[in-house]
N, C-alpha and C. Protein backbone atom coordinates (compact mmCIF):
# COMPACT_ATOMS: atom_id res chain seq x y z
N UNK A 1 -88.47 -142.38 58.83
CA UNK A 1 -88.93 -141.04 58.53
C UNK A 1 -88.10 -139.99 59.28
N UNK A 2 -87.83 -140.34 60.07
CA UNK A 2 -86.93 -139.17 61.33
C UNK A 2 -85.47 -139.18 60.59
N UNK A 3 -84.90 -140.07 59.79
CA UNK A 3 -84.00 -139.65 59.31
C UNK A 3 -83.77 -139.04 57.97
N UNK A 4 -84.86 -139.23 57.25
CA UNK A 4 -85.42 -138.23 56.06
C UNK A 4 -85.67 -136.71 56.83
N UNK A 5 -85.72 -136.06 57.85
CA UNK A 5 -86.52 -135.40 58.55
C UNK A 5 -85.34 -134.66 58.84
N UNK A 6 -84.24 -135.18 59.83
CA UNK A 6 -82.76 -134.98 59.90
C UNK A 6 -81.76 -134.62 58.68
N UNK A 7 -82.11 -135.00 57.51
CA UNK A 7 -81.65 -134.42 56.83
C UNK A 7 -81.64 -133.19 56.28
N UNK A 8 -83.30 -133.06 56.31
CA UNK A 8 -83.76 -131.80 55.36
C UNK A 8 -83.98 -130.86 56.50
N UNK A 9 -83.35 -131.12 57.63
CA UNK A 9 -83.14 -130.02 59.00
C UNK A 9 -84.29 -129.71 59.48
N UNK A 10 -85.33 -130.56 59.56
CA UNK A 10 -86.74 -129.94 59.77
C UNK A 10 -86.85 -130.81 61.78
N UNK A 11 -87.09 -129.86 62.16
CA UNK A 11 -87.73 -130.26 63.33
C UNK A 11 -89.47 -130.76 63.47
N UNK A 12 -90.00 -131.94 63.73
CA UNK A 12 -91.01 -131.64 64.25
C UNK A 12 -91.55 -132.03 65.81
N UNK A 13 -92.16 -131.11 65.70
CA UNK A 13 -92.65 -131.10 67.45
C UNK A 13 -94.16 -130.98 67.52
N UNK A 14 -94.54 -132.27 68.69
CA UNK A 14 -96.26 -132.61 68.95
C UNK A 14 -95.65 -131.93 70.54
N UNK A 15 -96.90 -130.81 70.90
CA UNK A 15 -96.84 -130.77 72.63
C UNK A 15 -96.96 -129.60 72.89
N UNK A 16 -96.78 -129.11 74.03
CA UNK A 16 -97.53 -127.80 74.40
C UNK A 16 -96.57 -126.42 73.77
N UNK A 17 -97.07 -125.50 72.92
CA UNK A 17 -96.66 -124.43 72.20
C UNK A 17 -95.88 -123.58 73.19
N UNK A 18 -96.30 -123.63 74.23
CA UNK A 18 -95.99 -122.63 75.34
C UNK A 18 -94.49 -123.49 76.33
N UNK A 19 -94.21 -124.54 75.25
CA UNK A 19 -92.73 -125.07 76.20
C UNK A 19 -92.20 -126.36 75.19
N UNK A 20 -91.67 -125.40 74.57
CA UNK A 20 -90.55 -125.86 73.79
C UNK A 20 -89.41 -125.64 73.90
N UNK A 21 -88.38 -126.44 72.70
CA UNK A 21 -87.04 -126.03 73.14
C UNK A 21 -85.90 -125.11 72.24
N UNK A 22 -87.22 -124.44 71.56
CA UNK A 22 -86.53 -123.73 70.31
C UNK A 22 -86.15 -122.14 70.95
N UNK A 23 -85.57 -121.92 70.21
CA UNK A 23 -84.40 -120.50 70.47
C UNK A 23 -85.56 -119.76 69.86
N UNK A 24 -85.67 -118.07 69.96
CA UNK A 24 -86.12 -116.70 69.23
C UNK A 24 -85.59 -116.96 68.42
N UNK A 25 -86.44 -116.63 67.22
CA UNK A 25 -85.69 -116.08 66.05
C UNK A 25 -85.04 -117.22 65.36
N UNK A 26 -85.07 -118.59 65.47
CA UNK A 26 -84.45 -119.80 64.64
C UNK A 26 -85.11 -120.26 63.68
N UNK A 27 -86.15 -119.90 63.38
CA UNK A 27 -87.53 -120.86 62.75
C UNK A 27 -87.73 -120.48 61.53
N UNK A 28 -87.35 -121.38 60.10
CA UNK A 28 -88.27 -120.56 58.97
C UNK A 28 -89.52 -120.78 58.66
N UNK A 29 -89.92 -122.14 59.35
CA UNK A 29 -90.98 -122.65 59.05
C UNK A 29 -91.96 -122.99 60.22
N UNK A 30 -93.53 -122.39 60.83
CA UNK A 30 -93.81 -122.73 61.62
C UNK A 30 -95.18 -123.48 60.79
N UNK A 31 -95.63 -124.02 60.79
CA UNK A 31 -97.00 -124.84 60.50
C UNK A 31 -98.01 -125.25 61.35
N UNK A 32 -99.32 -125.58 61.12
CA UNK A 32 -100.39 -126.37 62.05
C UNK A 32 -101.48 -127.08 60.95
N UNK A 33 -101.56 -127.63 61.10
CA UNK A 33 -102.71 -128.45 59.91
C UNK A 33 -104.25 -128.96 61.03
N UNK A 34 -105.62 -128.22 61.14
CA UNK A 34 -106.31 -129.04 61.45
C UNK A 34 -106.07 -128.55 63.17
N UNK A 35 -105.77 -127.84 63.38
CA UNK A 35 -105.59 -127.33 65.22
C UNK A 35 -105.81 -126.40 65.53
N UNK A 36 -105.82 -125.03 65.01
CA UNK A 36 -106.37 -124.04 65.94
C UNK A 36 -107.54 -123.91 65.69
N UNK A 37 -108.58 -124.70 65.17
CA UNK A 37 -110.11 -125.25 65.47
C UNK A 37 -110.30 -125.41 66.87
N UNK A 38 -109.35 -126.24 67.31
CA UNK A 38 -109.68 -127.01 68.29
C UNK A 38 -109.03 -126.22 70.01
N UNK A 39 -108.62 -124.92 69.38
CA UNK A 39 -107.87 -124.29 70.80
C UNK A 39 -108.84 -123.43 71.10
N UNK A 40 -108.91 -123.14 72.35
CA UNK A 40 -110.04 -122.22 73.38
C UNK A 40 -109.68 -120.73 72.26
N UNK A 41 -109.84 -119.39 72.09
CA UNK A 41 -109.56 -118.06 71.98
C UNK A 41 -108.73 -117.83 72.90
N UNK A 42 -108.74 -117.72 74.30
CA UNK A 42 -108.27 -116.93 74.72
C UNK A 42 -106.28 -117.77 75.04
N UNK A 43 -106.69 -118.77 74.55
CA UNK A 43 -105.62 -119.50 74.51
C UNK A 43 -104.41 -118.85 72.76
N UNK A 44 -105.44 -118.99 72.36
CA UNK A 44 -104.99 -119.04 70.66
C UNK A 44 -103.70 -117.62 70.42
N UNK A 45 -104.04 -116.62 70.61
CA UNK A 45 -103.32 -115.54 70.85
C UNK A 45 -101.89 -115.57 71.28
N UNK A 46 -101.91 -116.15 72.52
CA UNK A 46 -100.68 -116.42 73.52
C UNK A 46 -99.71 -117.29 72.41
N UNK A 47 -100.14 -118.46 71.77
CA UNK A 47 -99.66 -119.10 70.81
C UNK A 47 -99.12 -118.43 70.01
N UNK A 48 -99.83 -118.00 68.62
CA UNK A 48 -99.10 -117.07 67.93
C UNK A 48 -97.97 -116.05 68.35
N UNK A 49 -98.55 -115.52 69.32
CA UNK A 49 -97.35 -114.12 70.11
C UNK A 49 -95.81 -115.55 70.10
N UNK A 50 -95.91 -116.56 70.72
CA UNK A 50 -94.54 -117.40 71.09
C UNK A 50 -94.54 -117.91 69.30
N UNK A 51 -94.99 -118.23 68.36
CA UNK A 51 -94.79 -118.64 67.26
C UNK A 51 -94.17 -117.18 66.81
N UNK A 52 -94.51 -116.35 66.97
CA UNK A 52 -94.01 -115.19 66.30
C UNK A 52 -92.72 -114.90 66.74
N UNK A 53 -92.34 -115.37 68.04
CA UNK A 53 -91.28 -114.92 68.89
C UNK A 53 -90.05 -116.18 68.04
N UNK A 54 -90.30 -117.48 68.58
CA UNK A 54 -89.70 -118.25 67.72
C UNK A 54 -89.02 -118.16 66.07
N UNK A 55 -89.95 -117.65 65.41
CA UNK A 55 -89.92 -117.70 64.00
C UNK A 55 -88.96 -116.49 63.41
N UNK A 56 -88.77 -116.68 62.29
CA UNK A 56 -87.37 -115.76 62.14
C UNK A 56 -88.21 -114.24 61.54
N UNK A 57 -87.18 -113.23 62.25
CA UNK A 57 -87.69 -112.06 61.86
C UNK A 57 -87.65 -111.47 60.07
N UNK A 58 -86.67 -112.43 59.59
CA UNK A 58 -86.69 -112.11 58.12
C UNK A 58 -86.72 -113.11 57.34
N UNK A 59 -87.63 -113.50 56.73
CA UNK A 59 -87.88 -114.48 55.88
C UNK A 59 -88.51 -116.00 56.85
N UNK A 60 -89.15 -115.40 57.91
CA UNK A 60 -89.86 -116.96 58.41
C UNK A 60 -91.08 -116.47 57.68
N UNK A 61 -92.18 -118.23 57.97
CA UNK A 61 -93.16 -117.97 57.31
C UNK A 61 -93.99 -118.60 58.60
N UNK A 62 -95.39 -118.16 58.87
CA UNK A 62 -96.12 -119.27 60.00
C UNK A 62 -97.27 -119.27 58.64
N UNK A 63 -97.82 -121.00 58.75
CA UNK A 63 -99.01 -121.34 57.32
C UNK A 63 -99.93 -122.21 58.55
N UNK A 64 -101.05 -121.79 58.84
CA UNK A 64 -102.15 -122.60 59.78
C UNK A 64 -102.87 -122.65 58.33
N UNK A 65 -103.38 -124.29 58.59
CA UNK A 65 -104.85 -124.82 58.33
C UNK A 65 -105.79 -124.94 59.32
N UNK A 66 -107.29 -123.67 58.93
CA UNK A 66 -107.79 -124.50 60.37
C UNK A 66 -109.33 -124.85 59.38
N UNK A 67 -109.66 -126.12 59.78
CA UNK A 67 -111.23 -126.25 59.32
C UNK A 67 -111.90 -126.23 59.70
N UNK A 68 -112.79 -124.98 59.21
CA UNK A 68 -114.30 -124.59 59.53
C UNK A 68 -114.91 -125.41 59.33
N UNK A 69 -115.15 -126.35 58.88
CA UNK A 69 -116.51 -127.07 58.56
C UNK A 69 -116.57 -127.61 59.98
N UNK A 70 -117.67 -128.31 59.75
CA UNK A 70 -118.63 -129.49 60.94
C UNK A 70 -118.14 -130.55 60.87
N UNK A 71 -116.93 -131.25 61.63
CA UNK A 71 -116.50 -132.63 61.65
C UNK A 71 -116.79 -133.43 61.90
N UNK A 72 -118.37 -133.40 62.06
CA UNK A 72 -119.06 -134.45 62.12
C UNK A 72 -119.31 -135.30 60.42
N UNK A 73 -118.88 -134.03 59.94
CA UNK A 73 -119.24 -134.76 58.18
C UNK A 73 -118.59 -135.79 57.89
N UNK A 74 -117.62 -135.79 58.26
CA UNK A 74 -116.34 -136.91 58.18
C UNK A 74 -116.83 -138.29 58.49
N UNK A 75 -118.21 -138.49 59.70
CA UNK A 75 -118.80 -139.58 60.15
C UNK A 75 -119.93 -139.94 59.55
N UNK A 76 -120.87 -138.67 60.24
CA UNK A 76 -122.46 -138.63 59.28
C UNK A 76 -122.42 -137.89 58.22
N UNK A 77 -122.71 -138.52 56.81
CA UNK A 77 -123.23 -138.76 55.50
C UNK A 77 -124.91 -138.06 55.55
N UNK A 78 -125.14 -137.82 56.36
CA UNK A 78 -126.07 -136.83 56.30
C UNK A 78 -126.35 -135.48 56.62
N UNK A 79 -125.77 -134.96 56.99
CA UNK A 79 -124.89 -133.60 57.35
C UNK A 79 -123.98 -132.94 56.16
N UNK A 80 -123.98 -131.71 56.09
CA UNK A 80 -123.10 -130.51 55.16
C UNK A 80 -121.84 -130.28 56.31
N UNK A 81 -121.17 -129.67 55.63
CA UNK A 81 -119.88 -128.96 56.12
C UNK A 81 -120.56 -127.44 56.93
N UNK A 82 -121.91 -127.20 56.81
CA UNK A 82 -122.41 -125.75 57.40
C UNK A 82 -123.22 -126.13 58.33
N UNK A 83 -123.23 -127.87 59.14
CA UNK A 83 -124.17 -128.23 59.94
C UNK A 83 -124.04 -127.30 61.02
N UNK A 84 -123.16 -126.93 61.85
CA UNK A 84 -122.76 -126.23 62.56
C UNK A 84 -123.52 -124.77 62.94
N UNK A 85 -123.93 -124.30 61.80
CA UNK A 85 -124.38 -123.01 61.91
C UNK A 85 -125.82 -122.96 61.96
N UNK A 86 -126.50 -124.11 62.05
CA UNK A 86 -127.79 -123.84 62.70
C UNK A 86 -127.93 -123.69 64.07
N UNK A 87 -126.88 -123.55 65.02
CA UNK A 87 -126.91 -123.66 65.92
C UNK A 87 -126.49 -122.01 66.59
N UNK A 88 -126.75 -121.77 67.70
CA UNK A 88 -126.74 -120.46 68.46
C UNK A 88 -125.64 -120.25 68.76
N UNK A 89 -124.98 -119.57 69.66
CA UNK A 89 -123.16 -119.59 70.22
C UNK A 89 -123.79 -120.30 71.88
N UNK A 90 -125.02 -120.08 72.04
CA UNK A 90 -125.57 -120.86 73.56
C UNK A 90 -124.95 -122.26 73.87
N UNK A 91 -125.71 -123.01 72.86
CA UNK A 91 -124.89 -124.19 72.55
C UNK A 91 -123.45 -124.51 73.06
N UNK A 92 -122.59 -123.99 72.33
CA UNK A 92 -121.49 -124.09 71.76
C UNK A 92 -120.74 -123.98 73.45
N UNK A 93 -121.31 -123.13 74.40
CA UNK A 93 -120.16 -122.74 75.40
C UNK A 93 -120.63 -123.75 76.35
């Protein structure tokens, strides 16, 4: 796969957003599938600002997937994708 990957010039990188080894301004393509669910807020911001910095000023694109639902659905078969929202923000912190 890494040399299918090498061809079509695509970098990918698993690891901390905040220390990489990419140049300003090199990037046409930034992506996330399924992750900024899972990042604190006050974290999330700082990210984008360095994805933005990275990514090219003319013609990059950044495409996040993030899923809202309750990932517990994925396990329990008895649960909705809106299980989540019976709950308070008390909970949650």
């Amino acid at each position: 796969m890494v040399d299918v990957l090498q061809k079509l010039n695509i970098i990918y990188l698993i690891g901390d957003a905040g220390k990489h080894p990419l140049r300003n301004n090199s990037i046409d393509l930034l992506g996330s599938n399924n992750t900024f669910e899972h990042i604190y807020p006050d974290i999330r911001i700082p990210i984008l600002i360095e994805f933005k910095q990275v990514g090219k000023r003319k013609g990059g694109v950044m495409s996040h997937f993030i899923d809202m639902s309750d990932h517990l659905v994925h396990s329990d078969k008895s649960i909705n994708i809106y299980n989540f929202l019976q709950f308070s923000d008390r909970p949650w912190k």
